[in-house]
PDB file of N, CA and C in Angstrom:
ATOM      1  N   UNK A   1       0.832  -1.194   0.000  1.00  0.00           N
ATOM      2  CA  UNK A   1       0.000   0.000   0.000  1.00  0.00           C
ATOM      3  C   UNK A   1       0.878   1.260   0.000  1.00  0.00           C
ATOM      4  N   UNK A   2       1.872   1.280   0.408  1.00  0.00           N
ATOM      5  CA  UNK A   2       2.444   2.054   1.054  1.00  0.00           C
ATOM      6  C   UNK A   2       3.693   3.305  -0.104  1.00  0.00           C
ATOM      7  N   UNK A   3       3.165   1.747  -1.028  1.00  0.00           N
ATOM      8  CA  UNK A   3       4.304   1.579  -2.385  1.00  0.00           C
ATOM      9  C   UNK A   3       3.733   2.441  -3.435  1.00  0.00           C
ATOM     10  N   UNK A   4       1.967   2.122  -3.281  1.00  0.00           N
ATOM     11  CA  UNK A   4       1.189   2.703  -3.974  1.00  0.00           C
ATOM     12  C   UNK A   4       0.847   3.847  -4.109  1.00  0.00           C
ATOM     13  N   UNK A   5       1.597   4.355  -2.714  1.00  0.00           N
ATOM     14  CA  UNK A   5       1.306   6.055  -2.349  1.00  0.00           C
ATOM     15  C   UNK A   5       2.512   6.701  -2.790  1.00  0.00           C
ATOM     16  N   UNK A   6       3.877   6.105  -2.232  1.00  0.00           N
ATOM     17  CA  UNK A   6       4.835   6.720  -2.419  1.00  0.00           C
ATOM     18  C   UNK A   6       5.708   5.770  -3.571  1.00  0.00           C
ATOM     19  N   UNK A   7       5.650   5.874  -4.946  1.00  0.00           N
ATOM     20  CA  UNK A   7       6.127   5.016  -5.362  1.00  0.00           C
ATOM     21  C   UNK A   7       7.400   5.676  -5.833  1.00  0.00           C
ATOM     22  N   UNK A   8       8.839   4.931  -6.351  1.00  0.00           N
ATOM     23  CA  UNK A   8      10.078   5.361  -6.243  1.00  0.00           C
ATOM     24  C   UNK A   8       9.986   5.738  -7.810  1.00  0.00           C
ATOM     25  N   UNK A   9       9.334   5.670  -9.371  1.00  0.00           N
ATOM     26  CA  UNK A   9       8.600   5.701  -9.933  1.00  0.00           C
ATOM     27  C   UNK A   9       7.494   5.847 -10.526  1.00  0.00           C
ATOM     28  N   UNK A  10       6.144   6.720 -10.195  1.00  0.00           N
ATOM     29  CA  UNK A  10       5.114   7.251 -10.207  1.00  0.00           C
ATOM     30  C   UNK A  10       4.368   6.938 -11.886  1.00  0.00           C
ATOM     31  N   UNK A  11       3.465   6.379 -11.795  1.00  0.00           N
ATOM     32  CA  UNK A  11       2.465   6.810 -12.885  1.00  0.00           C
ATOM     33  C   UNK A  11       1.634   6.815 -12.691  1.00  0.00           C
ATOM     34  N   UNK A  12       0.458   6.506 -13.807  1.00  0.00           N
ATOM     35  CA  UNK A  12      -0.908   7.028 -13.947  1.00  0.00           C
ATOM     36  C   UNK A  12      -1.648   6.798 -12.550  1.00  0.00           C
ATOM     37  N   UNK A  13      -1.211   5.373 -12.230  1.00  0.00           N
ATOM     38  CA  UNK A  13      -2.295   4.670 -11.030  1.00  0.00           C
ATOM     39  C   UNK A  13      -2.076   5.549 -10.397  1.00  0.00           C
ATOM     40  N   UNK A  14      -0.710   5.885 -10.035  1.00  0.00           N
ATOM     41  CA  UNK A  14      -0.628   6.693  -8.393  1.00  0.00           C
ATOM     42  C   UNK A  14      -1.103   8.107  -8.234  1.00  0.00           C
ATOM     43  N   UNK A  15      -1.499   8.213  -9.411  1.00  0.00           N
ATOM     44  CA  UNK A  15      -1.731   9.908  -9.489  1.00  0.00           C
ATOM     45  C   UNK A  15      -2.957   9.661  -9.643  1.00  0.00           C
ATOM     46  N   UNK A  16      -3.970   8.637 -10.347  1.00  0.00           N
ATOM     47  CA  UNK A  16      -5.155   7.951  -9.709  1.00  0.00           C
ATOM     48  C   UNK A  16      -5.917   7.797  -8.042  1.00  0.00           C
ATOM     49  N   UNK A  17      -4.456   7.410  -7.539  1.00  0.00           N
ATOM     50  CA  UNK A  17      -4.920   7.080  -6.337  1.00  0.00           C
ATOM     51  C   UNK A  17      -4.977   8.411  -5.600  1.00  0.00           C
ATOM     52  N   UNK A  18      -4.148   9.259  -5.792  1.00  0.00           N
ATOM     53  CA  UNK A  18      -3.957  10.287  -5.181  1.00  0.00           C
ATOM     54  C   UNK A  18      -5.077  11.283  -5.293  1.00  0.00           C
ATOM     55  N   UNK A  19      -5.334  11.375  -6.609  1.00  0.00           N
ATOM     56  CA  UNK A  19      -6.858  11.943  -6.919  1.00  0.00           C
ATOM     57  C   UNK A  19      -8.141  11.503  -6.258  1.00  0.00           C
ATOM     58  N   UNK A  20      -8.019  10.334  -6.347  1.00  0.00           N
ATOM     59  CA  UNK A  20      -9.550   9.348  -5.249  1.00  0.00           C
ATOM     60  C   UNK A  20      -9.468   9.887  -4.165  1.00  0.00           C
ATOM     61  N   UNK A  21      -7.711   9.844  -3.159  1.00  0.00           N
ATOM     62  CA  UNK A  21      -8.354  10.113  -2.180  1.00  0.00           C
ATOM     63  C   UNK A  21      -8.454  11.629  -1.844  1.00  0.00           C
ATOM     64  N   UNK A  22      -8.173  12.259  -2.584  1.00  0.00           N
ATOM     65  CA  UNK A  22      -8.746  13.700  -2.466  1.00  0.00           C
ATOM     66  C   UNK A  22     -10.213  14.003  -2.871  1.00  0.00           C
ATOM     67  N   UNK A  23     -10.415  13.114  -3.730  1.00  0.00           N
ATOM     68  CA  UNK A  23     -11.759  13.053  -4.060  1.00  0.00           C
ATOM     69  C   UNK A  23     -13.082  13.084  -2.886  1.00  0.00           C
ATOM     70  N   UNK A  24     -12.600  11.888  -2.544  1.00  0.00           N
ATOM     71  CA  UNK A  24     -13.122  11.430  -1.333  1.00  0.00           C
ATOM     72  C   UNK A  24     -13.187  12.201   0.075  1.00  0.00           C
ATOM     73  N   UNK A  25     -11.818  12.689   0.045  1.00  0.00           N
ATOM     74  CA  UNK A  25     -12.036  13.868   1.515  1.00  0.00           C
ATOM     75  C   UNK A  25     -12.766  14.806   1.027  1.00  0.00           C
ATOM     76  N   UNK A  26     -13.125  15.983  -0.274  1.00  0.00           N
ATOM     77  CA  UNK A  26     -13.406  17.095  -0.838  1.00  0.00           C
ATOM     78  C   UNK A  26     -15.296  16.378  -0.529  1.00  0.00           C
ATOM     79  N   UNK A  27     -15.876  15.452  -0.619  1.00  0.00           N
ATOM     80  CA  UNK A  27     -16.884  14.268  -0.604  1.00  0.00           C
ATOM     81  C   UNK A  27     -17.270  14.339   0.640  1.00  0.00           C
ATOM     82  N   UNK A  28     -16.415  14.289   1.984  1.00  0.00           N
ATOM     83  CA  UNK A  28     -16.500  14.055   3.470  1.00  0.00           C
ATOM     84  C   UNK A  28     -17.099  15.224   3.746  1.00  0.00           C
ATOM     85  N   UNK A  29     -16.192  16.214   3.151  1.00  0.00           N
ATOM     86  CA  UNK A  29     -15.893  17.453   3.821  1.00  0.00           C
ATOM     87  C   UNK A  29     -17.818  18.173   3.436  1.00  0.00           C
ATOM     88  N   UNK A  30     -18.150  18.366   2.116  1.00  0.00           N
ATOM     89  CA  UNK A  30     -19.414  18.342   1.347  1.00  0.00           C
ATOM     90  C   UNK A  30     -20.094  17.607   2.774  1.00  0.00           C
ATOM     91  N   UNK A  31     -20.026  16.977   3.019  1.00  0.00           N
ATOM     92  CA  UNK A  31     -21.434  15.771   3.327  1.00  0.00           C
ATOM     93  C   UNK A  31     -21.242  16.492   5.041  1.00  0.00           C
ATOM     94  N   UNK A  32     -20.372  16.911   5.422  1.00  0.00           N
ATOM     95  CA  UNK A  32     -20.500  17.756   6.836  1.00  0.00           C
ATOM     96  C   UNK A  32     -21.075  18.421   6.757  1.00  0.00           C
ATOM     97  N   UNK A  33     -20.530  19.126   5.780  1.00  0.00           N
ATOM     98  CA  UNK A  33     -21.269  20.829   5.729  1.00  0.00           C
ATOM     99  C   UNK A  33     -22.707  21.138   5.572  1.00  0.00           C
ATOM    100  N   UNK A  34     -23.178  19.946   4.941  1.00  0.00           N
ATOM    101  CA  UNK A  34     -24.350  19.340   4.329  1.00  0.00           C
ATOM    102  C   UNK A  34     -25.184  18.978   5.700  1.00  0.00           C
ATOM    103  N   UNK A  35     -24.516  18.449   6.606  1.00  0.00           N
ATOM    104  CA  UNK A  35     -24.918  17.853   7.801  1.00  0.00           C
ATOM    105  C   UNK A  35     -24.949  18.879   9.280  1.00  0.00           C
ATOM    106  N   UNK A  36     -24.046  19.773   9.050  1.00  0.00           N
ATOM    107  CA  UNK A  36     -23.576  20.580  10.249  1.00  0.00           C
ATOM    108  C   UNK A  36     -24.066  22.414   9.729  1.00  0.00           C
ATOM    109  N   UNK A  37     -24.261  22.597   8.601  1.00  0.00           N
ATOM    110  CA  UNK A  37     -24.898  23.840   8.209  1.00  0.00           C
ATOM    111  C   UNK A  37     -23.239  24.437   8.274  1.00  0.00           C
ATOM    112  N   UNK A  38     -23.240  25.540   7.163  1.00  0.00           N
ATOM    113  CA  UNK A  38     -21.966  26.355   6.474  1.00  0.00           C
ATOM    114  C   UNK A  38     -20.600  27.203   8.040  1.00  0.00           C
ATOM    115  N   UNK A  39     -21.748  27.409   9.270  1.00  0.00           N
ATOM    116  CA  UNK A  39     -21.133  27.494  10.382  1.00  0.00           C
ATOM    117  C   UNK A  39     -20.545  26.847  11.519  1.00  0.00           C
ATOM    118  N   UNK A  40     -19.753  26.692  12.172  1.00  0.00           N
ATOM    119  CA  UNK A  40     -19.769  25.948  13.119  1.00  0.00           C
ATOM    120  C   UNK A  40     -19.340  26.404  14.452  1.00  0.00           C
ATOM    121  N   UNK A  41     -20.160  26.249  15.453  1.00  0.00           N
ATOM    122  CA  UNK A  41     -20.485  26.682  16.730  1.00  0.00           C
ATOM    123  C   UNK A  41     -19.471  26.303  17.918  1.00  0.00           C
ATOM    124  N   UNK A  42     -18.621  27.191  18.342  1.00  0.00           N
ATOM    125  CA  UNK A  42     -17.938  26.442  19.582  1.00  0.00           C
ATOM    126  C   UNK A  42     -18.827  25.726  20.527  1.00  0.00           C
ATOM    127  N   UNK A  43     -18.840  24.193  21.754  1.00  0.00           N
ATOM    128  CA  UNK A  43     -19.550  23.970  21.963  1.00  0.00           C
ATOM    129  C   UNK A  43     -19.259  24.343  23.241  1.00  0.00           C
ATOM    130  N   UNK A  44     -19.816  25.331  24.459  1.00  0.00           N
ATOM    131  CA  UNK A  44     -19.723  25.750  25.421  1.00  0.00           C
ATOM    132  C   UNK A  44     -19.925  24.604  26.682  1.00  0.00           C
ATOM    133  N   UNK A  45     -19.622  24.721  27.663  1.00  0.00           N
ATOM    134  CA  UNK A  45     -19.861  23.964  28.932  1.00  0.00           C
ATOM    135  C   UNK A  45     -21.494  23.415  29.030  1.00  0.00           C
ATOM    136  N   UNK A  46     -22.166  24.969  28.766  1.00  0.00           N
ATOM    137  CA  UNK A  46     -23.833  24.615  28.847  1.00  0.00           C
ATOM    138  C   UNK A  46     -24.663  24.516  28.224  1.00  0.00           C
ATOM    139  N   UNK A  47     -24.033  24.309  26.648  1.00  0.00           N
ATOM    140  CA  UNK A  47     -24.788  23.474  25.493  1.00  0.00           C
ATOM    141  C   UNK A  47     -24.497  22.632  25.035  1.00  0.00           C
ATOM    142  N   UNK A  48     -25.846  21.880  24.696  1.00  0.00           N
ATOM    143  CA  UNK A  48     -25.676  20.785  24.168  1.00  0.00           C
ATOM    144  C   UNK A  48     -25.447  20.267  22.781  1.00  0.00           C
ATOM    145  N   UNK A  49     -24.957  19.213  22.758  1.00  0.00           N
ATOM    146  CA  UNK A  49     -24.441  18.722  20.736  1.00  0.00           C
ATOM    147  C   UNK A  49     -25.687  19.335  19.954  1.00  0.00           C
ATOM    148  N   UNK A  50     -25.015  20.019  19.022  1.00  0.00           N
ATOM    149  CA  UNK A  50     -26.450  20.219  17.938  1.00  0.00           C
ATOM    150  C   UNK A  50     -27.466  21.504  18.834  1.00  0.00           C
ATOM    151  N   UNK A  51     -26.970  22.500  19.752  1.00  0.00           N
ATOM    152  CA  UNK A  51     -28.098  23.492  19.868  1.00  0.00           C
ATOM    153  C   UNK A  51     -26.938  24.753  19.722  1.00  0.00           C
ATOM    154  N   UNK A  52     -27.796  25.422  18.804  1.00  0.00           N
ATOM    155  CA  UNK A  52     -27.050  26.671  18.206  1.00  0.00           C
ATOM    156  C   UNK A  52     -27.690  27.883  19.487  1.00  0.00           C
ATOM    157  N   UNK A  53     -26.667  28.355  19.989  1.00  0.00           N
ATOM    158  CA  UNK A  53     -26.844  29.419  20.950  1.00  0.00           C
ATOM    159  C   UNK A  53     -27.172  30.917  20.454  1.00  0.00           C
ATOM    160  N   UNK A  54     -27.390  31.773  20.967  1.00  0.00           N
ATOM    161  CA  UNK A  54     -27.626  33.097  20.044  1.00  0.00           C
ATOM    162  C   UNK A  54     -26.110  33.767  20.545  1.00  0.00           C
ATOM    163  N   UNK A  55     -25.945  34.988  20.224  1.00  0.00           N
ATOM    164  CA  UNK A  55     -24.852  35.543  20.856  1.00  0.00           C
ATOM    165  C   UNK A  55     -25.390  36.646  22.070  1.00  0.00           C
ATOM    166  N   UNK A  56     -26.557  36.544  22.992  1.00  0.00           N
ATOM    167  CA  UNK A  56     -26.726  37.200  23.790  1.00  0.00           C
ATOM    168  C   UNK A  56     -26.836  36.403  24.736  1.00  0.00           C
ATOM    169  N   UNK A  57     -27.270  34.772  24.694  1.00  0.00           N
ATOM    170  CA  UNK A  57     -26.868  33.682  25.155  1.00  0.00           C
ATOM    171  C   UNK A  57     -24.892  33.617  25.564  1.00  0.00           C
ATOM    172  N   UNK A  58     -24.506  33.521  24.129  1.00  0.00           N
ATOM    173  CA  UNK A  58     -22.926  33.516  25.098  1.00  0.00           C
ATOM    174  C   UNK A  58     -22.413  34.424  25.734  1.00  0.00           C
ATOM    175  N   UNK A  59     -22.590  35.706  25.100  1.00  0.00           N
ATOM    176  CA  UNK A  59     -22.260  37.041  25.915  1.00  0.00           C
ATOM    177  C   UNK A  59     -22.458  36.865  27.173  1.00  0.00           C
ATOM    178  N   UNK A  60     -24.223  36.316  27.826  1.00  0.00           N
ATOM    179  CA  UNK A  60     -24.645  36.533  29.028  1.00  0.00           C
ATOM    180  C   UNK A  60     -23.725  35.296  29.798  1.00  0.00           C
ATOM    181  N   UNK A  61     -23.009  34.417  28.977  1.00  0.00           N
ATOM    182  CA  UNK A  61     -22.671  33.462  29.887  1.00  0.00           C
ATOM    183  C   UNK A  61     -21.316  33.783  30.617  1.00  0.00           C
ATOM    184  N   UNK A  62     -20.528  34.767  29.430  1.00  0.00           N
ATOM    185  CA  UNK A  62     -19.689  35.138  29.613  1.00  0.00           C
ATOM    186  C   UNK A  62     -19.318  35.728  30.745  1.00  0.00           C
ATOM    187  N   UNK A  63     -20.353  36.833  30.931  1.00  0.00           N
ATOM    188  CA  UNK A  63     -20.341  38.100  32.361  1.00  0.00           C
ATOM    189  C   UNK A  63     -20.844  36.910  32.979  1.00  0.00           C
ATOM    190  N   UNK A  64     -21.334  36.057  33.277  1.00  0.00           N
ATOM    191  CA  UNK A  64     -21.713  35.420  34.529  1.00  0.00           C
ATOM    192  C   UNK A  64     -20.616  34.524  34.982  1.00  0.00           C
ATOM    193  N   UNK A  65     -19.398  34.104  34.223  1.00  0.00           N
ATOM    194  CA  UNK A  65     -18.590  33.612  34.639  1.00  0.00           C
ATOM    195  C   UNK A  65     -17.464  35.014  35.000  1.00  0.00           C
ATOM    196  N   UNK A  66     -17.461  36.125  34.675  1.00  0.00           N
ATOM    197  CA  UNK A  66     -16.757  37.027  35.197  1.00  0.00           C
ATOM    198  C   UNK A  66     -17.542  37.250  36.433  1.00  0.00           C
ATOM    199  N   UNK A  67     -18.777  37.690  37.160  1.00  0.00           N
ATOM    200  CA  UNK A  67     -19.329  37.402  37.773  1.00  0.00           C
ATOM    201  C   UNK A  67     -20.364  39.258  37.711  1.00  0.00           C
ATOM    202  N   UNK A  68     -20.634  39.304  36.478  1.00  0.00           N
ATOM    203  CA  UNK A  68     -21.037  40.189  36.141  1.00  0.00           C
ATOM    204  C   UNK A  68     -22.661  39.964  36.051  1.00  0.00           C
ATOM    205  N   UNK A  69     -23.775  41.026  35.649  1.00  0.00           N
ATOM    206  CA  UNK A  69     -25.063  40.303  36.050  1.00  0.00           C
ATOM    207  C   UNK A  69     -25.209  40.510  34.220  1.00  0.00           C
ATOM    208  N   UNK A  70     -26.142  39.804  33.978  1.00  0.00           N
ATOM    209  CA  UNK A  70     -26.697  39.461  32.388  1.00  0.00           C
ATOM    210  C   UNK A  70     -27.160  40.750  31.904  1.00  0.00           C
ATOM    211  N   UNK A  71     -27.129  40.846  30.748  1.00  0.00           N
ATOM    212  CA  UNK A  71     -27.498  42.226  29.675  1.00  0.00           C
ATOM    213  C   UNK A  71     -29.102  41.517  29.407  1.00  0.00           C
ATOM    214  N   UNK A  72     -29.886  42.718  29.204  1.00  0.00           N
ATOM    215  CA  UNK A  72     -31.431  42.341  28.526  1.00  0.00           C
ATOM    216  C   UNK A  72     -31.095  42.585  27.140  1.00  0.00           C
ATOM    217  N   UNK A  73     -32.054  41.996  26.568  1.00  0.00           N
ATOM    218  CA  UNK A  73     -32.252  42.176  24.934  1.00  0.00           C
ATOM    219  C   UNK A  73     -32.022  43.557  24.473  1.00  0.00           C
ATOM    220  N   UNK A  74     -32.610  44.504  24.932  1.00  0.00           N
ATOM    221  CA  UNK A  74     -32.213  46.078  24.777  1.00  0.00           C
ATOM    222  C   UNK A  74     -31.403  46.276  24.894  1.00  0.00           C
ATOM    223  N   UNK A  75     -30.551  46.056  26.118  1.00  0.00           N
ATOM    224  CA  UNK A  75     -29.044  46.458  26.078  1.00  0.00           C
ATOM    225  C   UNK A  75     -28.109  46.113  25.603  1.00  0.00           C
ATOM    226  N   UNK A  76     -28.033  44.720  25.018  1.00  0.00           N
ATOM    227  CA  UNK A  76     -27.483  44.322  24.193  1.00  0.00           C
ATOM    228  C   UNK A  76     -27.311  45.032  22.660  1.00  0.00           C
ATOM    229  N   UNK A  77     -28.533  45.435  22.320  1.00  0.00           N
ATOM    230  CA  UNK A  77     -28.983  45.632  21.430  1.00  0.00           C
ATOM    231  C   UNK A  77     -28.374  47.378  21.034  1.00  0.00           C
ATOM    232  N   UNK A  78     -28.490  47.773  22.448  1.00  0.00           N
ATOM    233  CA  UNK A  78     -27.712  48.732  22.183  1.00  0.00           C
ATOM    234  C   UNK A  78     -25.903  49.023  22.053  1.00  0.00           C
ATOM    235  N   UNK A  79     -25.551  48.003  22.992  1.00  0.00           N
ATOM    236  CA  UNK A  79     -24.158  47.440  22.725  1.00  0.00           C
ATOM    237  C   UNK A  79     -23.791  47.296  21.360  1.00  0.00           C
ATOM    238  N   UNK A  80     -24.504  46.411  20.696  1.00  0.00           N
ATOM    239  CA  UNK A  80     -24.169  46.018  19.059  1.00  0.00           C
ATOM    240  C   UNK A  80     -24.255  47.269  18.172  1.00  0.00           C
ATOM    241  N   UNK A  81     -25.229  48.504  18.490  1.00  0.00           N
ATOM    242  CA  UNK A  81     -25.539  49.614  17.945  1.00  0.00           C
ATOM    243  C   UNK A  81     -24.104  50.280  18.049  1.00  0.00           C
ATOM    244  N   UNK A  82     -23.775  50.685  19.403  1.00  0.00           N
ATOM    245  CA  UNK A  82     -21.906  51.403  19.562  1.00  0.00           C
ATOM    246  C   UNK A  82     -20.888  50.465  18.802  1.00  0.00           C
ATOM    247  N   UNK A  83     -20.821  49.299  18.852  1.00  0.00           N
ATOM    248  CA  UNK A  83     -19.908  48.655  17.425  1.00  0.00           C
ATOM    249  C   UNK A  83     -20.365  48.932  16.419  1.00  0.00           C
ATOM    250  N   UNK A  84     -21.363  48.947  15.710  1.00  0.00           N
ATOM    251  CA  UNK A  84     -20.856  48.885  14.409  1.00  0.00           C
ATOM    252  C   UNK A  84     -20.827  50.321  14.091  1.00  0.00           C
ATOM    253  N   UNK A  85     -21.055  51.702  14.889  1.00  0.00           N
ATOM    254  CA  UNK A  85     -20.779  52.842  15.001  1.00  0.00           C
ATOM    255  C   UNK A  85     -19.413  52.951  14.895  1.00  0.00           C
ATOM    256  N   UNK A  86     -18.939  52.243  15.576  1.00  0.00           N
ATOM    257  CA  UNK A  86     -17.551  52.535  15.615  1.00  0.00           C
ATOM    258  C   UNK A  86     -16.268  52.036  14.681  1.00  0.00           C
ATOM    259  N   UNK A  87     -17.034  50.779  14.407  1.00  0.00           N
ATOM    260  CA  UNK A  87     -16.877  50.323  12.661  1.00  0.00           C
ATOM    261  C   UNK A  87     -16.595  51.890  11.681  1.00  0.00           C
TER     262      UNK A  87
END
């Protein structure tokens, strides 16, 4: 097998094989993305596999592990307003 990958001599096959298995990962990779949606979510301490958090969800988790108290939807909302101002 090994011969087949690295051969001391190279032709068609091996550049065959080499193509398949790129084929095949480019195939994997498709069928995730396909499976997991174009983003992918760090998975925090207090979510679970497969639940997409919002970002006022992690924010709030954030200050609560600093030991800060949670932002409301408004204030948040106004938070995001001074970034992209400042953008």
């Amino acid at each position: 097998m090994l011969s087949l990958l690295f051969p001391t001599d190279p032709t068609w096959v091996n550049y065959g094989v080499w193509l398949l298995i790129a084929g095949a990962m480019l195939l994997w990779l498709s069928i995730l993305k396909r499976v997991y949606g174009p983003k992918v979510h760090p998975i925090t301490s207090r979510q679970h596999v497969g639940e997409r958090l919002t970002m006022l969800q992690i924010v709030n988790q954030e200050r609560e592990e600093r030991g800060l108290i949670p932002l409301t939807d408004e204030e948040f909302f106004n938070l995001e307003e001074k970034m992209m101002k400042r953008r």
